[in-house]
Protein backbone atom coordinates (compact mmCIF):
# COMPACT_ATOMS: atom_id res chain seq x y z
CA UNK A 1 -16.53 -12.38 -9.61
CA UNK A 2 -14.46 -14.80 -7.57
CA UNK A 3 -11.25 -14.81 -5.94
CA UNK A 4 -9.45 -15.12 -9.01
CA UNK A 5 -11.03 -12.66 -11.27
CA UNK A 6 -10.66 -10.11 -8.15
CA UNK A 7 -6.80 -10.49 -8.42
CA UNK A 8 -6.92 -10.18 -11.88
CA UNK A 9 -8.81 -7.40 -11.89
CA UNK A 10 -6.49 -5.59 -9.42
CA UNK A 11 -2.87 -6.33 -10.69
CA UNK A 12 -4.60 -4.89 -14.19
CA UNK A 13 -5.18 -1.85 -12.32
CA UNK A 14 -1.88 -2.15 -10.44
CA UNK A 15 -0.37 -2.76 -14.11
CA UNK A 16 -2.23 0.45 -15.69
CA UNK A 17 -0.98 2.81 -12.57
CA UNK A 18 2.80 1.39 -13.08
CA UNK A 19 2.15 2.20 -17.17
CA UNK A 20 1.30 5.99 -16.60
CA UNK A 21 4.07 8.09 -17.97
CA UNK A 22 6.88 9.80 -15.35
CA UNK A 23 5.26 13.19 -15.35
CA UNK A 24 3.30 14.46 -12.44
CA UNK A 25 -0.11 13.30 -12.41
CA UNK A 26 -3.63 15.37 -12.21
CA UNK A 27 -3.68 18.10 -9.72
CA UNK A 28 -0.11 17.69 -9.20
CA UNK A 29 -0.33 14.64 -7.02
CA UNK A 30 3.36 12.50 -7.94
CA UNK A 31 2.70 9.64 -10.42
CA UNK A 32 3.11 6.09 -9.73
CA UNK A 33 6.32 5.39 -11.08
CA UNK A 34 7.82 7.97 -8.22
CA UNK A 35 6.28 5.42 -5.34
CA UNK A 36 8.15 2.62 -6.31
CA UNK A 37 7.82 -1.00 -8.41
CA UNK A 38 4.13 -0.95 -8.31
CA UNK A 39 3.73 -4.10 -10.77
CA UNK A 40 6.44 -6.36 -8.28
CA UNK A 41 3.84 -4.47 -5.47
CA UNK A 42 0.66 -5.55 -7.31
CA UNK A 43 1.94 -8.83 -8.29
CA UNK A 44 3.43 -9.89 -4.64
CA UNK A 45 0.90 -8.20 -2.15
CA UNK A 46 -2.44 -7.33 -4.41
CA UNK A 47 -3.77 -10.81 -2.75
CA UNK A 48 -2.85 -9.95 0.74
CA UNK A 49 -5.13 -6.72 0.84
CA UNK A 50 -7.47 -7.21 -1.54
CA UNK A 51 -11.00 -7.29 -0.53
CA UNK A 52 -12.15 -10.85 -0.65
CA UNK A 53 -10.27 -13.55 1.05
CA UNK A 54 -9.45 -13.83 4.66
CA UNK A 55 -6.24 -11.60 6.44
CA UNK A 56 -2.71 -13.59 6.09
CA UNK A 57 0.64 -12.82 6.92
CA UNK A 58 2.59 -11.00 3.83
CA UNK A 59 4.99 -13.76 1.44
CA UNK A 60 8.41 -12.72 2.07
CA UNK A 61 8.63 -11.65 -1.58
CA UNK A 62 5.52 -8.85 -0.84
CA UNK A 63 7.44 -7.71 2.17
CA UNK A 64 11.12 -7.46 -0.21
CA UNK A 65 8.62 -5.65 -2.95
CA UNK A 66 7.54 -3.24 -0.28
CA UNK A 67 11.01 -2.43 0.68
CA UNK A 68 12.32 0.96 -0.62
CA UNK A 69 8.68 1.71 -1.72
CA UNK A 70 7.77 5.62 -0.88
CA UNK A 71 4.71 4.77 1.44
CA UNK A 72 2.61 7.96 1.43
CA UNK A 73 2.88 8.11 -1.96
CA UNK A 74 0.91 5.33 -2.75
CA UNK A 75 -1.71 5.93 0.01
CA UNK A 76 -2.80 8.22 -2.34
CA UNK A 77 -3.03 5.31 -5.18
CA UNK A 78 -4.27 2.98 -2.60
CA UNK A 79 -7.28 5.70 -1.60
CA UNK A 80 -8.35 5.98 -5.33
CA UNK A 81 -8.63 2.25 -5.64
CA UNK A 82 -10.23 1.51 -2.27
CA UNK A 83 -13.02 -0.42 -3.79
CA UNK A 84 -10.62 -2.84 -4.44
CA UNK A 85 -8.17 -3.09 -1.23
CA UNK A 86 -8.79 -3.38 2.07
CA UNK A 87 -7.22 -0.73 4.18
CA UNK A 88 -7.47 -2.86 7.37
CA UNK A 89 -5.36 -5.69 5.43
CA UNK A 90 -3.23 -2.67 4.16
CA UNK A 91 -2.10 -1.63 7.09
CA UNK A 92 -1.91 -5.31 8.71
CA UNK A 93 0.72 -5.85 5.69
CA UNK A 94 2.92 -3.18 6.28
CA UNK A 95 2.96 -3.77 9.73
CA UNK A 96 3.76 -7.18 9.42
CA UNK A 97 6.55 -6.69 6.60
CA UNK A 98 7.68 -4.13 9.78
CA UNK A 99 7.84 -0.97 6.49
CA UNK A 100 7.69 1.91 8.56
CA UNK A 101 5.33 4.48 7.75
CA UNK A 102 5.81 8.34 8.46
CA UNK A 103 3.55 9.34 11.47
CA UNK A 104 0.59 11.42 10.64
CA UNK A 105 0.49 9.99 6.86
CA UNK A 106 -2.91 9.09 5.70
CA UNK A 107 -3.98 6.02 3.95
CA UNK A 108 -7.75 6.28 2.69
CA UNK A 109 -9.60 7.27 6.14
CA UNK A 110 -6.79 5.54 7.80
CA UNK A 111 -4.18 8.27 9.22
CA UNK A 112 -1.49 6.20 10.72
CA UNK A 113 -0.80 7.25 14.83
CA UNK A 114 2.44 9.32 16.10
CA UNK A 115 5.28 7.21 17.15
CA UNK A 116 5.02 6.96 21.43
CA UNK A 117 6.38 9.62 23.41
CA UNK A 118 9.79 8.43 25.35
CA UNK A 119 9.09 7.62 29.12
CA UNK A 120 9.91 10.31 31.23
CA UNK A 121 12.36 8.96 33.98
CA UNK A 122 11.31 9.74 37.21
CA UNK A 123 13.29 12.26 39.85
């Protein structure tokens, strides 16, 4: 399958999460709809962490799409499908977009650091 027919592959899966209904989801996990505008998600970043293809800085319109989204929430989507994404390019996009991410939330096997502790000033 190439590059193509890898990004087709994932916005349809990016397409069927955004198509699930508003209720909660199996074992209680939140569904998609409550993480934010998966398809404008899938559509503007699926190519910047899928799999195949080198890392590249986010379009401005993935970074906008990522604005607003609920973050932890779709680490859980982003862990079942992690076959298709890269969680290295995952984290490289919202990094890049500068989305911040709760400390302690985990991603797949990623579980994204503390914020640094303030410098103590010295006596």
């Amino acid at each position: 399958m190439g590059i193509r027919g890898s990004l087709v592959l994932a916005m349809l899966v990016l397409g069927g999460i955004s198509a699930e209904t508003e209720t909660e989801g199996i074992l209680g996990t939140p569904t998609p709809f409550e993480c934010g505008d998966n398809m404008a998600i899938g559509l503007n970043c699926g190519r910047y962490v899928s799999r195949i293809g080198p890392k590249e800085p986010p379009s401005p319109a993935c970074c906008q799409a990522l604005e607003g989204a609920d973050i932890p929430c779709l680490c859980q989507y982003f862990t079942i499908y992690a076959l298709l994404f890269s969680l290295e390019k995952g984290v490289y996009v919202l990094n890049s977009c500068g989305i911040p991410v709760p400390p302690g939330t985990r991603c797949g096997s990623y579980t994204f650091p503390p914020a640094p502790a303030p410098a103590r000033p010295e006596n």
